[in-house]
Protein backbone atom coordinates (compact mmCIF):
# COMPACT_ATOMS: atom_id res chain seq x y z
CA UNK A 1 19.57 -17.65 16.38
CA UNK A 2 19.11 -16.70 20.22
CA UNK A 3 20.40 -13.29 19.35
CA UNK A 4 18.31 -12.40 16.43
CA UNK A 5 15.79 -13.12 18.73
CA UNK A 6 16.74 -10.65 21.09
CA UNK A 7 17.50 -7.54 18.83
CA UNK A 8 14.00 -8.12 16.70
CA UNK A 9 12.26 -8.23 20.03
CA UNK A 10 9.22 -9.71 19.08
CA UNK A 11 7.34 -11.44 21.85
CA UNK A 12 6.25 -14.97 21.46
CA UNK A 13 8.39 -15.30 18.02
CA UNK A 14 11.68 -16.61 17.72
CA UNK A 15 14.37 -16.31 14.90
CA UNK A 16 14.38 -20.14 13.80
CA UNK A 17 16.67 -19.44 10.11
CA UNK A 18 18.81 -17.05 8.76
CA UNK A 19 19.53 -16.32 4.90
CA UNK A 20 21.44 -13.57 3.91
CA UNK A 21 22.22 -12.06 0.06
CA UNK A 22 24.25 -8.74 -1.00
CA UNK A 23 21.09 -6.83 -0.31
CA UNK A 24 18.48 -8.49 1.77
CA UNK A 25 18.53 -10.80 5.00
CA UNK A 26 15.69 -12.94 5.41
CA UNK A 27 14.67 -14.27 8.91
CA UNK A 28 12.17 -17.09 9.43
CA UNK A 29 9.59 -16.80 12.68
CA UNK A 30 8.47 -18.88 14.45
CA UNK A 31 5.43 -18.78 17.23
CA UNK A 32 6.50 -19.90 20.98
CA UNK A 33 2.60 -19.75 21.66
CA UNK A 34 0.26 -22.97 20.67
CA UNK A 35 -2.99 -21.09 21.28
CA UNK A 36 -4.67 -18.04 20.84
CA UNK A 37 -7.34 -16.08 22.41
CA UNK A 38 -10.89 -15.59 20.82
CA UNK A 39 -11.40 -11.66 19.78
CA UNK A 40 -15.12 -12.50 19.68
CA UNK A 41 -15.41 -14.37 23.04
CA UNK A 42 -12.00 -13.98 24.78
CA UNK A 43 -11.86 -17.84 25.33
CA UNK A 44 -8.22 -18.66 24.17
CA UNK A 45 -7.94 -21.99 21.12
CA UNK A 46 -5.77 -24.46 20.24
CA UNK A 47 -7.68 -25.61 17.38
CA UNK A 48 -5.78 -24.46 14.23
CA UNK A 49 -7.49 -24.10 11.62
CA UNK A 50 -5.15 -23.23 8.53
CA UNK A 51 -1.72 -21.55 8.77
CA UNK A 52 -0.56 -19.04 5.80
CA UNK A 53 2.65 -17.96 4.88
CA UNK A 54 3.68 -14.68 5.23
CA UNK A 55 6.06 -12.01 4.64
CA UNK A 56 6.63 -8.42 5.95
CA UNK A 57 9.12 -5.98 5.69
CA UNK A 58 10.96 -4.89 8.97
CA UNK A 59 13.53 -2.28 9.84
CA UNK A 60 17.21 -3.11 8.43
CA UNK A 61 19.54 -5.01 9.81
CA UNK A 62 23.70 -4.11 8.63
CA UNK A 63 22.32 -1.57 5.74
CA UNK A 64 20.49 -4.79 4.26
CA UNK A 65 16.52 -4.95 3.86
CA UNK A 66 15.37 -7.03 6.50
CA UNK A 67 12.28 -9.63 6.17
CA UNK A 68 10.53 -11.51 8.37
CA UNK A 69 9.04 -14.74 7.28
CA UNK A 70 6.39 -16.77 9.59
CA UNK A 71 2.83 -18.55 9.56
CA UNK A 72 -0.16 -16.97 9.93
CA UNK A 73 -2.35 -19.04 12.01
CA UNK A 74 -6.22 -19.56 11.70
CA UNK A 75 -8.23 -20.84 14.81
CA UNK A 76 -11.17 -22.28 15.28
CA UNK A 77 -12.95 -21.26 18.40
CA UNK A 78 -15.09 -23.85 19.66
CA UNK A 79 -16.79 -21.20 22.37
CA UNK A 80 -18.46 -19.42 19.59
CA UNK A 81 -18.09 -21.42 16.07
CA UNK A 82 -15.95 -19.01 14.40
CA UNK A 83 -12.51 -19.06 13.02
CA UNK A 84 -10.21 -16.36 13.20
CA UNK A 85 -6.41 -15.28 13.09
CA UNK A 86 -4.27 -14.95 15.69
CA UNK A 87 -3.62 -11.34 16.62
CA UNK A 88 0.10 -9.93 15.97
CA UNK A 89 1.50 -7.11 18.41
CA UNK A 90 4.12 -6.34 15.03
CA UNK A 91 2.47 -6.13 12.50
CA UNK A 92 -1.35 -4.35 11.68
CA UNK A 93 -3.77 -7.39 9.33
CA UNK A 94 -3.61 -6.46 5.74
CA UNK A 95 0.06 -5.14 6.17
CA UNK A 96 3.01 -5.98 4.57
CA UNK A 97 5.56 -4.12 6.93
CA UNK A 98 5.79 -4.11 10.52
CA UNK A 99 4.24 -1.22 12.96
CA UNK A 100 8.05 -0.26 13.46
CA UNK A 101 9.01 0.36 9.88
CA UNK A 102 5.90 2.26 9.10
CA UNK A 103 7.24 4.45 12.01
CA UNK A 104 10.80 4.47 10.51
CA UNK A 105 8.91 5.55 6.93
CA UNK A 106 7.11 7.89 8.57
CA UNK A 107 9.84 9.60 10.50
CA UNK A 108 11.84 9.74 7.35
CA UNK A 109 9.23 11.35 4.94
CA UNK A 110 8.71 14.10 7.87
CA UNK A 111 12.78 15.14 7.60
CA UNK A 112 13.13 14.73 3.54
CA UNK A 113 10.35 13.77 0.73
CA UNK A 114 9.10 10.77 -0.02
CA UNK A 115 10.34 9.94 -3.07
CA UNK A 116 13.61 10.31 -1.86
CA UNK A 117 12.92 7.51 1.13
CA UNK A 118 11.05 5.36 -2.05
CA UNK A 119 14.55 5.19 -3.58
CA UNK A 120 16.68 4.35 -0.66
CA UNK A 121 14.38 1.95 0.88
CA UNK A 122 13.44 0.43 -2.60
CA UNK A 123 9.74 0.82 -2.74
CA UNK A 124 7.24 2.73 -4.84
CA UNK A 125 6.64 6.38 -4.17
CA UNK A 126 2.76 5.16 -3.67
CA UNK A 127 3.52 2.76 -0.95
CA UNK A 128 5.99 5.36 1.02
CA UNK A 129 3.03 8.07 0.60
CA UNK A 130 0.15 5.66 1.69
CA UNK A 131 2.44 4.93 4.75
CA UNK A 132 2.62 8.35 5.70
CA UNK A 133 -0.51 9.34 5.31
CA UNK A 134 -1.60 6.45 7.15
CA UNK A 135 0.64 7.46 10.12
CA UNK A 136 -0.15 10.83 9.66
CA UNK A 137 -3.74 10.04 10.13
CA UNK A 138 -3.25 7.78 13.37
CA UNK A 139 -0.71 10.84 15.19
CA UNK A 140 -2.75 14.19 14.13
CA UNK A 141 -5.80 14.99 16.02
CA UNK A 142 -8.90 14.03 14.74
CA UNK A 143 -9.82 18.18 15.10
CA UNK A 144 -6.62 19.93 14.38
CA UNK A 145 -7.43 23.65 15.08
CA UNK A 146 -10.16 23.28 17.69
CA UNK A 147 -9.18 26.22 19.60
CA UNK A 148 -7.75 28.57 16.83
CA UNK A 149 -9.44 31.96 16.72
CA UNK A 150 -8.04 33.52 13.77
């Protein structure tokens, strides 16, 4: 397990299970950290509140899909009486794939088209274009031809 842990790379997370089919590996997370600091006041909780499953999709691993499987956790903050979850370096709130394989979409759709990366990577040509134009948006200046006379 050690070195899944090593080639994911994902601090405070470690590779506790390993399941593997013809197309997919699954690896289950979990946290090395028992608390979490407050984005409200900055004072860090141990106070869990709730944990939720969760599932994202990271880069492959052998030519197989690759997902990583952990616990979202919930704190309460007793500093400032609210509850909130714990912040992930990996993986943006709301997202289903990690910052890496949004990258890895992105870079792809840049060199080909994007239904051809739906196909290969098995997703919908929706999700690959909302990717990209996600990424797009974060890379490209906010005022592209500031500058440009003619």
């Amino acid at each position: 397990m050690e070195m899944f842990s090593k080639i994911l790379d994902i601090k405070g997370f470690k590779v506790i299970q390993v399941e593997t089919d013809d197309t997919a590996l699954k690896l289950s997370l979990k946290c090395e950290e028992n608390q979490a600091k407050c984005p409200y006041c900055g004072i860090p909780s141990q106070q869990v509140h709730v944990w939720y499953p969760r599932r994202v999709r990271d880069l492959p691993i052998s030519g197989k899909a690759c997902y990583l499987e952990f616990e979202t956790r919930y704190f309460d903050c007793a500093a400032c009486q609210t509850t909130f979850a714990e912040p992930l370096n990996f993986v943006e709130s709301k997202r289903n794939y990690t910052r890496r394989y949004e990258t890895s979409i992105f870079e792809q759709v840049r060199h080909t088209t994007a239904k051809y990366v739906a196909e290969r990577e098995r997703l919908t040509d929706k999700v690959v274009t909302r990717i990209f134009l996600r990424q797009a948006k974060q890379r490209l200046p906010k005022q592209p031809f500031t500058g440009v006379k003619r």
